[in-house]
PDB file of N, CA and C in Angstrom:
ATOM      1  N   UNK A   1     105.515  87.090  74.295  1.00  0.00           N
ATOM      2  CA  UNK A   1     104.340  87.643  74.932  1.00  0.00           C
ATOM      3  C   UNK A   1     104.589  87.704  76.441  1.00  0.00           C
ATOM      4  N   UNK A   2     104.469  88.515  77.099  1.00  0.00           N
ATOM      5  CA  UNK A   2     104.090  88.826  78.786  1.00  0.00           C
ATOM      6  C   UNK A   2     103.030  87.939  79.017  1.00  0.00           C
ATOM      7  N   UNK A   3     103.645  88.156  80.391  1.00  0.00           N
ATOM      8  CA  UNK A   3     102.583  87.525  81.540  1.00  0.00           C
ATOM      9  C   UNK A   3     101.464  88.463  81.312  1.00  0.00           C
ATOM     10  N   UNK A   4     101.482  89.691  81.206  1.00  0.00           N
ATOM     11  CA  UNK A   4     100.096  90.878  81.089  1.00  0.00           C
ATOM     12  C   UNK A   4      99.533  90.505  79.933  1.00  0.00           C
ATOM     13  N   UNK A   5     100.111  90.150  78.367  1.00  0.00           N
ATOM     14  CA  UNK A   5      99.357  90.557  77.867  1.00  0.00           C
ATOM     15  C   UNK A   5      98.732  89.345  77.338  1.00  0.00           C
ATOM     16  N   UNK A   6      99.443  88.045  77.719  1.00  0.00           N
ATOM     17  CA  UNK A   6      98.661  86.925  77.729  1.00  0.00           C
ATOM     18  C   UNK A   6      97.766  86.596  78.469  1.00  0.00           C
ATOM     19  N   UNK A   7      97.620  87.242  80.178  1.00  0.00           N
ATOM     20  CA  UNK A   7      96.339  86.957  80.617  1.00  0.00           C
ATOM     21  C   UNK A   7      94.981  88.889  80.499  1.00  0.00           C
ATOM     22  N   UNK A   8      95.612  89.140  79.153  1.00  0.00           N
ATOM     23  CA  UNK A   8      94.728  90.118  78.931  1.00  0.00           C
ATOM     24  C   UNK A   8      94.470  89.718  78.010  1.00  0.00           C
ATOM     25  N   UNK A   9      94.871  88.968  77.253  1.00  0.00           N
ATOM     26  CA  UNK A   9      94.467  87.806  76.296  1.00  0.00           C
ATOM     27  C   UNK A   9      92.920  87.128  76.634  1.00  0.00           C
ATOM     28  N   UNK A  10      93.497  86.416  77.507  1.00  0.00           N
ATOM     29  CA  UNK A  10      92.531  85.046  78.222  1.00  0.00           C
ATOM     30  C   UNK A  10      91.470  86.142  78.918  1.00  0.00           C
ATOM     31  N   UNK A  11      91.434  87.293  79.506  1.00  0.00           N
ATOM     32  CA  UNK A  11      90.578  87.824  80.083  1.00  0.00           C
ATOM     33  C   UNK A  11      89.438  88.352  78.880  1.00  0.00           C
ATOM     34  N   UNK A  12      89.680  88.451  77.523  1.00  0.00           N
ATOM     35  CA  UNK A  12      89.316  89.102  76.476  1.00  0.00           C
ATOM     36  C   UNK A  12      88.433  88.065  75.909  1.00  0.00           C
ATOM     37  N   UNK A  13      89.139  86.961  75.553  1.00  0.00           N
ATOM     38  CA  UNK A  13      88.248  85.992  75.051  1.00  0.00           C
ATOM     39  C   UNK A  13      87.778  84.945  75.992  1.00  0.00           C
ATOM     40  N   UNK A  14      88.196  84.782  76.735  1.00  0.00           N
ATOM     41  CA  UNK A  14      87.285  83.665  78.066  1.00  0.00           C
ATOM     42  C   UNK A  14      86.767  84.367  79.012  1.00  0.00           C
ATOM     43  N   UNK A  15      86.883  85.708  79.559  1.00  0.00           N
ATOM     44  CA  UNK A  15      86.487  86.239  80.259  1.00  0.00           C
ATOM     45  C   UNK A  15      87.194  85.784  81.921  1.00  0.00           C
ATOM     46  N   UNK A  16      88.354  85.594  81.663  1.00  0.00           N
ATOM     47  CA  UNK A  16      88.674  84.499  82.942  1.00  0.00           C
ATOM     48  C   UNK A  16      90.453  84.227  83.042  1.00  0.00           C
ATOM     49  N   UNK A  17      91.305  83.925  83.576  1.00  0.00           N
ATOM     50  CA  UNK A  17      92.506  84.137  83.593  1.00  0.00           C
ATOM     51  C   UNK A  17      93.049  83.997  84.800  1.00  0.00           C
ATOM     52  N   UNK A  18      94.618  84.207  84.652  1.00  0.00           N
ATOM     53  CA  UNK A  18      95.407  83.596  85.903  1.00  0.00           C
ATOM     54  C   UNK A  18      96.864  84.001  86.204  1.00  0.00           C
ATOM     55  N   UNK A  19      97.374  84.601  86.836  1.00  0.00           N
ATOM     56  CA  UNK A  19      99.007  85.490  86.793  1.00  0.00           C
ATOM     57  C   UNK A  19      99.472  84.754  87.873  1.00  0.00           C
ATOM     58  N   UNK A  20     100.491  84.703  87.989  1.00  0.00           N
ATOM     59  CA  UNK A  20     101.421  84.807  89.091  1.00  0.00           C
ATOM     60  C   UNK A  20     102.109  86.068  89.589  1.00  0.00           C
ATOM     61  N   UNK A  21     101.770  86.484  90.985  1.00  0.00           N
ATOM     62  CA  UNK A  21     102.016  88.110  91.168  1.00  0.00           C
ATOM     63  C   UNK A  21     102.373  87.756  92.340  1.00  0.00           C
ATOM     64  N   UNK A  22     103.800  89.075  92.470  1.00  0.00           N
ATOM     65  CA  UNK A  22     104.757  88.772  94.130  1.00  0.00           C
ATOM     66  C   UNK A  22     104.988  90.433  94.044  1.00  0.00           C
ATOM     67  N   UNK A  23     105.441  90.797  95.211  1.00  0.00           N
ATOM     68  CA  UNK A  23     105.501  91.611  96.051  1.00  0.00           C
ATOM     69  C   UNK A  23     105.012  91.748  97.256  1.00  0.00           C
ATOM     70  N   UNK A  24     105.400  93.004  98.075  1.00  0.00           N
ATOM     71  CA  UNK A  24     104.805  93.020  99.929  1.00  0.00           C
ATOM     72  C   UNK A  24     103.139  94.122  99.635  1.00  0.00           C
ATOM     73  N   UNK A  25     102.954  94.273  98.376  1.00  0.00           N
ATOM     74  CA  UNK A  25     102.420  95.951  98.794  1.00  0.00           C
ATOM     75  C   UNK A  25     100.948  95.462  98.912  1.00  0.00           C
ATOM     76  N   UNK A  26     100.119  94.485  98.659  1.00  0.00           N
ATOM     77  CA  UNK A  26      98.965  93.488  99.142  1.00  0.00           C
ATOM     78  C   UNK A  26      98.945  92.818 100.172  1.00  0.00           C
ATOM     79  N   UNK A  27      99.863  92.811 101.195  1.00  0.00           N
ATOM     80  CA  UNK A  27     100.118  92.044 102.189  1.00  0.00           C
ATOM     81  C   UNK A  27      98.941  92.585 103.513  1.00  0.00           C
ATOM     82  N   UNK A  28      98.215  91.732 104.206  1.00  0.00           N
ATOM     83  CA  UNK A  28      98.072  90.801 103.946  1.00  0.00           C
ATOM     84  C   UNK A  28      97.041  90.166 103.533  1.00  0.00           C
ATOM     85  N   UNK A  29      96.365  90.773 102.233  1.00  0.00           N
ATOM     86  CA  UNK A  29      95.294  90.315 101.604  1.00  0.00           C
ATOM     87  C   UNK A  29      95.753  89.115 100.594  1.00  0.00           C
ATOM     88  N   UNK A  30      96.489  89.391 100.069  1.00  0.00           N
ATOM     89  CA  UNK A  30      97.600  88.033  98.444  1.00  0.00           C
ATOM     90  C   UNK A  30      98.877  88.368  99.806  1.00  0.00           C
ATOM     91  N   UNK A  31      99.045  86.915  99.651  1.00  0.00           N
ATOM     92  CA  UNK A  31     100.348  86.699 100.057  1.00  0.00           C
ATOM     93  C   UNK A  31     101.689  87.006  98.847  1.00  0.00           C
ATOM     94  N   UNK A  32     102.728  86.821  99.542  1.00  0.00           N
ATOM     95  CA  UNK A  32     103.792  86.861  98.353  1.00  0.00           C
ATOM     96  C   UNK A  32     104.752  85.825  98.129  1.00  0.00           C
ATOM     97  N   UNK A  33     104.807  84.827  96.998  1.00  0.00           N
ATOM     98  CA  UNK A  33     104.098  85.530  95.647  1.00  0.00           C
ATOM     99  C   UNK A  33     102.405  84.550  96.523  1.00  0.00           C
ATOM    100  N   UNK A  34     101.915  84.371  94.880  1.00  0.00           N
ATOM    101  CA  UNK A  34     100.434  83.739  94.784  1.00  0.00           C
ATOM    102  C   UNK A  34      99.974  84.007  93.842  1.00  0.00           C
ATOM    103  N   UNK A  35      99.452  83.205  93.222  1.00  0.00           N
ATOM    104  CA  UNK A  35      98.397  82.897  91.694  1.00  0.00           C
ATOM    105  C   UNK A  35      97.311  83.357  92.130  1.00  0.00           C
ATOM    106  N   UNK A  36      97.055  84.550  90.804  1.00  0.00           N
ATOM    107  CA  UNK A  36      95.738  85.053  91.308  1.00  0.00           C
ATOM    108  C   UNK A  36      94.797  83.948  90.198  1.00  0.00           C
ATOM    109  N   UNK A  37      93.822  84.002  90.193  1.00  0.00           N
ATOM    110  CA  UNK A  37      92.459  83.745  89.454  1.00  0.00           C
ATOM    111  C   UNK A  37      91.738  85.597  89.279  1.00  0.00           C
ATOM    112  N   UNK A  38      91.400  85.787  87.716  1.00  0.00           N
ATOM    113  CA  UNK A  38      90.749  86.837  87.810  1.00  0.00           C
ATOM    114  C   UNK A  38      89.882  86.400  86.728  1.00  0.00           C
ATOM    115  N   UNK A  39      88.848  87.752  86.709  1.00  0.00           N
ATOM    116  CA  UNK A  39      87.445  87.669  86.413  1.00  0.00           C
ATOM    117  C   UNK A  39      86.405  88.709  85.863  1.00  0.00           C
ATOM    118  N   UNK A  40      86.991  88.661  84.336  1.00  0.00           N
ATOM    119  CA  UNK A  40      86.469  89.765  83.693  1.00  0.00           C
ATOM    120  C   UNK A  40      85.140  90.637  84.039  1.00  0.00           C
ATOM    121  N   UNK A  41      84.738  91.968  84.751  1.00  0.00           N
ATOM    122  CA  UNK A  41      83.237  91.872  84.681  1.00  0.00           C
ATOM    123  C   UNK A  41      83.043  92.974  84.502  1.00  0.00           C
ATOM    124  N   UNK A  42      81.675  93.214  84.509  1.00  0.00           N
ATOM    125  CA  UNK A  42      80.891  94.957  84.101  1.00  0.00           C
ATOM    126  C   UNK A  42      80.946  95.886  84.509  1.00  0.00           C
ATOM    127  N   UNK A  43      81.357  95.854  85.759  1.00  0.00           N
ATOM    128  CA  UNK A  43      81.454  97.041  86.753  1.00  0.00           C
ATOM    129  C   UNK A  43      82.349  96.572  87.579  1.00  0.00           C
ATOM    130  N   UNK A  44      82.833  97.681  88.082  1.00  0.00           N
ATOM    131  CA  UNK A  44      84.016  96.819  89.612  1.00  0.00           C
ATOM    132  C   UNK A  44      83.819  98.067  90.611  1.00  0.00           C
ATOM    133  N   UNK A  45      83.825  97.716  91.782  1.00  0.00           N
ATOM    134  CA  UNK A  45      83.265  98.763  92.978  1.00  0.00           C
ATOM    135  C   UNK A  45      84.844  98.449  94.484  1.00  0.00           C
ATOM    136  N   UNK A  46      84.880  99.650  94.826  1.00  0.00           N
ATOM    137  CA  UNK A  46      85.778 100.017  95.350  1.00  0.00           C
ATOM    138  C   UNK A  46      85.993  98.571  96.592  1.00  0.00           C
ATOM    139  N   UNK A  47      87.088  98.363  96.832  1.00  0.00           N
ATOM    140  CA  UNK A  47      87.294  97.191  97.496  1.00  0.00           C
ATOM    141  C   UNK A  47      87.758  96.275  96.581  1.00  0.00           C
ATOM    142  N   UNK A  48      87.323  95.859  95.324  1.00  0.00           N
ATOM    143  CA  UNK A  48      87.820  95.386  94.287  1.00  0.00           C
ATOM    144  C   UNK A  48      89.382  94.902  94.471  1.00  0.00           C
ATOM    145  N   UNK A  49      89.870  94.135  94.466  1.00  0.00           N
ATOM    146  CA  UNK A  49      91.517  93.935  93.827  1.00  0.00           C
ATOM    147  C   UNK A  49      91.165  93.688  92.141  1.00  0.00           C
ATOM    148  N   UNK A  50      92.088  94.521  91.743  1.00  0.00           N
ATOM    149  CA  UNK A  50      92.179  94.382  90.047  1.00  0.00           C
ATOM    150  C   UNK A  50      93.215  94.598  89.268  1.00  0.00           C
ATOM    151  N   UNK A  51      93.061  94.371  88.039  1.00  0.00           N
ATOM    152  CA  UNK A  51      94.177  94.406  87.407  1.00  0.00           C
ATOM    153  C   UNK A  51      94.251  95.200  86.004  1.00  0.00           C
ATOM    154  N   UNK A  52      95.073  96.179  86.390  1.00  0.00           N
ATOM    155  CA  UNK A  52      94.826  97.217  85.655  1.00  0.00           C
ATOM    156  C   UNK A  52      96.213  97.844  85.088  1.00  0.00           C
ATOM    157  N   UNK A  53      95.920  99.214  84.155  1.00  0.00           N
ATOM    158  CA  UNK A  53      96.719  99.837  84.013  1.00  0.00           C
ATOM    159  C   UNK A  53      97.075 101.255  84.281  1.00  0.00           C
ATOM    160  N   UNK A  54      97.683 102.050  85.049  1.00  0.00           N
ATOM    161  CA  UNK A  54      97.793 103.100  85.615  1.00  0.00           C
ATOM    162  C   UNK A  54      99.091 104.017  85.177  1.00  0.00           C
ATOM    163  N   UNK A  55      98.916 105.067  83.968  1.00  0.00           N
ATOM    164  CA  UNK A  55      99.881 105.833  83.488  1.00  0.00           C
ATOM    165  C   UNK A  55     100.582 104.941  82.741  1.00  0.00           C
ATOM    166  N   UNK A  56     100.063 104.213  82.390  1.00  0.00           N
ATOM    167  CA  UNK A  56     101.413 103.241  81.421  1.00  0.00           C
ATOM    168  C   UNK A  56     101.348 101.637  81.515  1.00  0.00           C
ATOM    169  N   UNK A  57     101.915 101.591  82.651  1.00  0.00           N
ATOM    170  CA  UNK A  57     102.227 100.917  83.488  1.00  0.00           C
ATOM    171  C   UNK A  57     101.374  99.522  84.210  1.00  0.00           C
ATOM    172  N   UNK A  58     101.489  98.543  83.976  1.00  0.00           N
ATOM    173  CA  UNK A  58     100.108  97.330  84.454  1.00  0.00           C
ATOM    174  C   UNK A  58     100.574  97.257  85.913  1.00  0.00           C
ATOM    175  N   UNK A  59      99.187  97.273  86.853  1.00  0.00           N
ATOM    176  CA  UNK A  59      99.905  96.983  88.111  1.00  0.00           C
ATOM    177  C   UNK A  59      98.630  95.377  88.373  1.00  0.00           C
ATOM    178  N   UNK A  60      99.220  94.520  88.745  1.00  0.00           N
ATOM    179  CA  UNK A  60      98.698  93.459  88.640  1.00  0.00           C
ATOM    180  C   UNK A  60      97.356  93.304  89.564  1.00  0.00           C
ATOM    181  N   UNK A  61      97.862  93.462  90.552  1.00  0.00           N
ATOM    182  CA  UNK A  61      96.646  93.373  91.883  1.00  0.00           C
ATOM    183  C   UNK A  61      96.715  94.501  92.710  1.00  0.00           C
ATOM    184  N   UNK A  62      96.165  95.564  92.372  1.00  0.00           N
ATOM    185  CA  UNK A  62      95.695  96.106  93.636  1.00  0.00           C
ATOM    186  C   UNK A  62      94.403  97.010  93.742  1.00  0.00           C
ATOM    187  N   UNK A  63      94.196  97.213  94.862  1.00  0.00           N
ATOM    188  CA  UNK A  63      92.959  97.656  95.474  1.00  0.00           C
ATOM    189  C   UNK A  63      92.237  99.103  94.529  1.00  0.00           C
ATOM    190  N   UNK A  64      90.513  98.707  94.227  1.00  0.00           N
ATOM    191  CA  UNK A  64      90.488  99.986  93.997  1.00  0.00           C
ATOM    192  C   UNK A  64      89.729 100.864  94.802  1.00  0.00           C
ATOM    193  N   UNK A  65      90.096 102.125  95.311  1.00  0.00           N
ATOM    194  CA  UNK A  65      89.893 102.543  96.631  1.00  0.00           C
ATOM    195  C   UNK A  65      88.921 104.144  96.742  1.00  0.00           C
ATOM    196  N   UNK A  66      88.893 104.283  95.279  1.00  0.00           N
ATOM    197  CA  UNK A  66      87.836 105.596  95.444  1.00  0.00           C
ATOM    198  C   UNK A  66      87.095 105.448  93.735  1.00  0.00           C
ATOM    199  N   UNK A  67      85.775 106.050  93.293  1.00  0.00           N
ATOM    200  CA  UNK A  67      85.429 105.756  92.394  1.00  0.00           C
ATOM    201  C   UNK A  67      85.007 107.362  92.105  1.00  0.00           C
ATOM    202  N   UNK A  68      85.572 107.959  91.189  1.00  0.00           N
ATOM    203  CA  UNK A  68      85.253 109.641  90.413  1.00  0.00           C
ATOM    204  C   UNK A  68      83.943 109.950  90.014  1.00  0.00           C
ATOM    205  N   UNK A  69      84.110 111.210  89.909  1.00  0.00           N
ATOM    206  CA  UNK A  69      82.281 110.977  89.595  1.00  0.00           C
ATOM    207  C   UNK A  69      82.548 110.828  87.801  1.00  0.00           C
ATOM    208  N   UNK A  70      84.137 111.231  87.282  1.00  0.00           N
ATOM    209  CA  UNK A  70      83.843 110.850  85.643  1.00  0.00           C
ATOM    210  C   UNK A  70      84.330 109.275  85.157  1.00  0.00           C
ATOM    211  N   UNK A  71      83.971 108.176  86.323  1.00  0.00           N
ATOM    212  CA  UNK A  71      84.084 106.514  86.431  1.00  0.00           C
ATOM    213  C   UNK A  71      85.534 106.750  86.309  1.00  0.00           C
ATOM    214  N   UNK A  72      86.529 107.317  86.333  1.00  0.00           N
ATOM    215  CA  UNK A  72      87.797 106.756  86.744  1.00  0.00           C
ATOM    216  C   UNK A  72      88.001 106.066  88.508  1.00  0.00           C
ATOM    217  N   UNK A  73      88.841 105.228  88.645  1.00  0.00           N
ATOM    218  CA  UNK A  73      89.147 104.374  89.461  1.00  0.00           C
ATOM    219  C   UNK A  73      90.575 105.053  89.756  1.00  0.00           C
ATOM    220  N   UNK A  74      90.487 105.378  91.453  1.00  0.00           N
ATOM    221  CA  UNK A  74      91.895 105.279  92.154  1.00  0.00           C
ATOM    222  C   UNK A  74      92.161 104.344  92.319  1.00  0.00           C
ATOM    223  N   UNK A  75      93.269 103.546  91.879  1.00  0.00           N
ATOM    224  CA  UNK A  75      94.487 102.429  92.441  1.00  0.00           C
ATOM    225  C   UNK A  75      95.448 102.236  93.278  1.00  0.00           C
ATOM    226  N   UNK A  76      95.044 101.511  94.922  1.00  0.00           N
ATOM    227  CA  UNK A  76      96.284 101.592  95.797  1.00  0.00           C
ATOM    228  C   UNK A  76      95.801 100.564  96.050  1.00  0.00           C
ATOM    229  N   UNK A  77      97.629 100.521  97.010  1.00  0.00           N
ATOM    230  CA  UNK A  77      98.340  99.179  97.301  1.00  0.00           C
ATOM    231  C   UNK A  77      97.416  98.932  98.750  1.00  0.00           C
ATOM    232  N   UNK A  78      97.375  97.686  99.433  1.00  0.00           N
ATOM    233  CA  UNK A  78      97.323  97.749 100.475  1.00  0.00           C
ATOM    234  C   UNK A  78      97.610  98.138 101.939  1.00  0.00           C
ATOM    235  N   UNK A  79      98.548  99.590 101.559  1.00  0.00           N
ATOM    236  CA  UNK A  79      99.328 100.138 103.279  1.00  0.00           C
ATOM    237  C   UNK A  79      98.845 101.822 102.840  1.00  0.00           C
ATOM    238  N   UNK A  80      98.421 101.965 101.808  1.00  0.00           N
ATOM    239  CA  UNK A  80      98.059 103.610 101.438  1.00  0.00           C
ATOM    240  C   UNK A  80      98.159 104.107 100.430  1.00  0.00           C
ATOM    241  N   UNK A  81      99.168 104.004  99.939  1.00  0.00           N
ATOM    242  CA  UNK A  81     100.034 104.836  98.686  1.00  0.00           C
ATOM    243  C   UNK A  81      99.303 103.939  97.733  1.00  0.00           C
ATOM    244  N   UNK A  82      98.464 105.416  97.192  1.00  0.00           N
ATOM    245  CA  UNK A  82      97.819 105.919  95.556  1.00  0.00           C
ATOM    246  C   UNK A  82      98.754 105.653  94.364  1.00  0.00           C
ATOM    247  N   UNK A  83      98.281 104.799  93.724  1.00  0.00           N
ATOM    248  CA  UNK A  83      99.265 104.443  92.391  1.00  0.00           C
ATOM    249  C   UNK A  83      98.518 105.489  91.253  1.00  0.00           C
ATOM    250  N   UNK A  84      97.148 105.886  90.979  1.00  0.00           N
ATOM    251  CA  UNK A  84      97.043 107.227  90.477  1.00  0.00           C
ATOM    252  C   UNK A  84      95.643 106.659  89.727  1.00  0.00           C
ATOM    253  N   UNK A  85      94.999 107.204  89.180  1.00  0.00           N
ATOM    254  CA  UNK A  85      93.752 106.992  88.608  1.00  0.00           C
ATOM    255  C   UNK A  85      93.843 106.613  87.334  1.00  0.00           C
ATOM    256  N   UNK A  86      92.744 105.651  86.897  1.00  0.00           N
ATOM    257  CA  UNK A  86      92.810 104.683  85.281  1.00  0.00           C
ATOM    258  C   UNK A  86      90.903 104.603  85.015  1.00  0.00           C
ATOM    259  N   UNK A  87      90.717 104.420  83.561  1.00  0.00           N
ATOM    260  CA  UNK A  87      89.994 104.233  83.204  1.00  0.00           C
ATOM    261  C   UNK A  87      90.251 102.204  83.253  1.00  0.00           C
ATOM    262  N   UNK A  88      90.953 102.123  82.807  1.00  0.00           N
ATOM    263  CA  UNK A  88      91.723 100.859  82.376  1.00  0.00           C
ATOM    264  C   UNK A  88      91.561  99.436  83.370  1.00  0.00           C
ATOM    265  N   UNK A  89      90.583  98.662  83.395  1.00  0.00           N
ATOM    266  CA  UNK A  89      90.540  97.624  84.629  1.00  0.00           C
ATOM    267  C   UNK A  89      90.489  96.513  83.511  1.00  0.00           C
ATOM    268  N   UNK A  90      91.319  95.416  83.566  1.00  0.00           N
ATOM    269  CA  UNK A  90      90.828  94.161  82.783  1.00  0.00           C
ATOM    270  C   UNK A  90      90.553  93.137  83.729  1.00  0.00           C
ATOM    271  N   UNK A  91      90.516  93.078  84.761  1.00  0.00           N
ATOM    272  CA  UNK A  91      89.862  92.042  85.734  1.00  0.00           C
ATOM    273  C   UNK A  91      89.645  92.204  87.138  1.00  0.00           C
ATOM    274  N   UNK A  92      89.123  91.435  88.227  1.00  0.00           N
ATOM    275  CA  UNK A  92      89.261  91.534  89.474  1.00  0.00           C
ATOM    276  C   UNK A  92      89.592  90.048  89.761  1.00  0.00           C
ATOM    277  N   UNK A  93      90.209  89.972  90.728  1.00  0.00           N
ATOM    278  CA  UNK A  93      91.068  89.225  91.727  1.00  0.00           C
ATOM    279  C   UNK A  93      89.947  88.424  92.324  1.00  0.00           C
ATOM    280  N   UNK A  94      89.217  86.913  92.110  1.00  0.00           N
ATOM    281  CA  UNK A  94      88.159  86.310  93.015  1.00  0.00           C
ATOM    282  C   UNK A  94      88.798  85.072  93.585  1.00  0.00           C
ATOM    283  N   UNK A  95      90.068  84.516  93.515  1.00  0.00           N
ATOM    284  CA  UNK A  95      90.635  84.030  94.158  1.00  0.00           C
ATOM    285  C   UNK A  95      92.462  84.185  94.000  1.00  0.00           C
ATOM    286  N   UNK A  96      93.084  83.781  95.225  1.00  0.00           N
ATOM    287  CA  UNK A  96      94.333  84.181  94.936  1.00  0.00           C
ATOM    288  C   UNK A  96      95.087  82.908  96.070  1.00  0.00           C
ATOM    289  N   UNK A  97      95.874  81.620  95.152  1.00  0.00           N
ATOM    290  CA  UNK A  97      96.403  80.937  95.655  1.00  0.00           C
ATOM    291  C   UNK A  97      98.339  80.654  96.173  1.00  0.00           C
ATOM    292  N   UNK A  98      98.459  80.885  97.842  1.00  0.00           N
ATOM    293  CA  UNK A  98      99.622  81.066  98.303  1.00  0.00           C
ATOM    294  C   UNK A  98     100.496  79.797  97.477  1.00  0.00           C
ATOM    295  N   UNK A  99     101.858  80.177  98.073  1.00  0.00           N
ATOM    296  CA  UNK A  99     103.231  79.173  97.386  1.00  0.00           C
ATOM    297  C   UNK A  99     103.146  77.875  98.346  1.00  0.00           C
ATOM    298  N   UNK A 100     101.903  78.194  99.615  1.00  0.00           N
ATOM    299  CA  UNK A 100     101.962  77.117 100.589  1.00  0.00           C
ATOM    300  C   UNK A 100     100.929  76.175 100.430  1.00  0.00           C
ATOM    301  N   UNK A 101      99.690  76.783  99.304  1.00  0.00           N
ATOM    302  CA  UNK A 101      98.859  76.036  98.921  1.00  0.00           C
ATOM    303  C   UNK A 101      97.384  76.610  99.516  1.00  0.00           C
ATOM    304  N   UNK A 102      97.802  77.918 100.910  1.00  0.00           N
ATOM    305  CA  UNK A 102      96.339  78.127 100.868  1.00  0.00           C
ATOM    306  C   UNK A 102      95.885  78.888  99.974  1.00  0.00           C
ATOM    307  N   UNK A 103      94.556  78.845 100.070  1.00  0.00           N
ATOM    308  CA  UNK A 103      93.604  79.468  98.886  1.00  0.00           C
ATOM    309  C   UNK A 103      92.676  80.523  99.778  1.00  0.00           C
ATOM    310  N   UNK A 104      92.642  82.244  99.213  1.00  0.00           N
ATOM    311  CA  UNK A 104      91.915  83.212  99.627  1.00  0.00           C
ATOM    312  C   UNK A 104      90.661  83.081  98.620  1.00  0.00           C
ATOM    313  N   UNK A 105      89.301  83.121  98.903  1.00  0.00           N
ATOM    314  CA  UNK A 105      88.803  83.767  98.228  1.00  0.00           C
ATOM    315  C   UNK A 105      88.091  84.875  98.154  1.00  0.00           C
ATOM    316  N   UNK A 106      87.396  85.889  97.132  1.00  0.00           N
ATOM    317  CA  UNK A 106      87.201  86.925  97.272  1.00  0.00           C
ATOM    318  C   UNK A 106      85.637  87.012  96.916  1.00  0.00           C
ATOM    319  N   UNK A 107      84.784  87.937  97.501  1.00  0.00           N
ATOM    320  CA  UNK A 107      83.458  87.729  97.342  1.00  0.00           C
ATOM    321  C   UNK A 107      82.946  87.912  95.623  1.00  0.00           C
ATOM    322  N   UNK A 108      82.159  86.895  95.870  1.00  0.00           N
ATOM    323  CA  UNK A 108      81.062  86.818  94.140  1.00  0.00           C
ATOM    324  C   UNK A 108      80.814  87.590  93.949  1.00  0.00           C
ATOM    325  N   UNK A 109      79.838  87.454  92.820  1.00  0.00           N
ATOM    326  CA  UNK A 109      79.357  88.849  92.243  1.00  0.00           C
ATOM    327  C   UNK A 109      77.877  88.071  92.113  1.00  0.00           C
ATOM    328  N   UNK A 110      76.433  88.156  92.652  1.00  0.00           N
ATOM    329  CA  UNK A 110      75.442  87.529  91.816  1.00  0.00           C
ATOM    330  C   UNK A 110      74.592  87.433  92.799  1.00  0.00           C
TER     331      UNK A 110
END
């Protein structure tokens, strides 16, 4: 089993979950790497970090940055570049802990 599809697992039945995700292209919102915490929910609104799937492809954390009028979600990285539009979100990003131990968190929902 993947890292994806075990915490699409845990996002399915607990509503709740946890990856380890590295790269520069979130920088400097998630450091690199850093454990996210994510958080299954009903709606997700632009600003969002999430975790999704786009053409195929799972992209772990990133931003969603425009909302369609037929509810698809644009997906980009943090410097610009459009990873392409998804119906497909299984979580958002409400905290995300560095390799140094600090901890970001990301606003509630409530």
């Amino acid at each position: 089993m993947t890292k994806y599809q075990a915490l699409i697992g845990s996002l399915a039945t607990t509503g709740t979950g946890t990856m380890k995700c590295f790269g520069s292209s979130m920088l400097p919102l998630l450091p690199n790497p850093s454990v996210c915490e994510y958080k299954r929910e009903s709606t997700y609104r632009v600003g969002d970090i999430v975790f999704c799937k786009v053409n195929g492809r799972f992209i772990d954390a990133h931003k969603i940055t425009k909302i369609g009028p037929d509810g698809r979600f644009m997906i980009s990285n943090n410097h610009g570049h459009d990873n392409g539009w998804t119906r497909t979100i299984y979580g958002r990003v409400v905290r995300a802990t560095a390799k140094d131990g600090a901890v970001s968190e990301f606003a509630s929902r409530g």
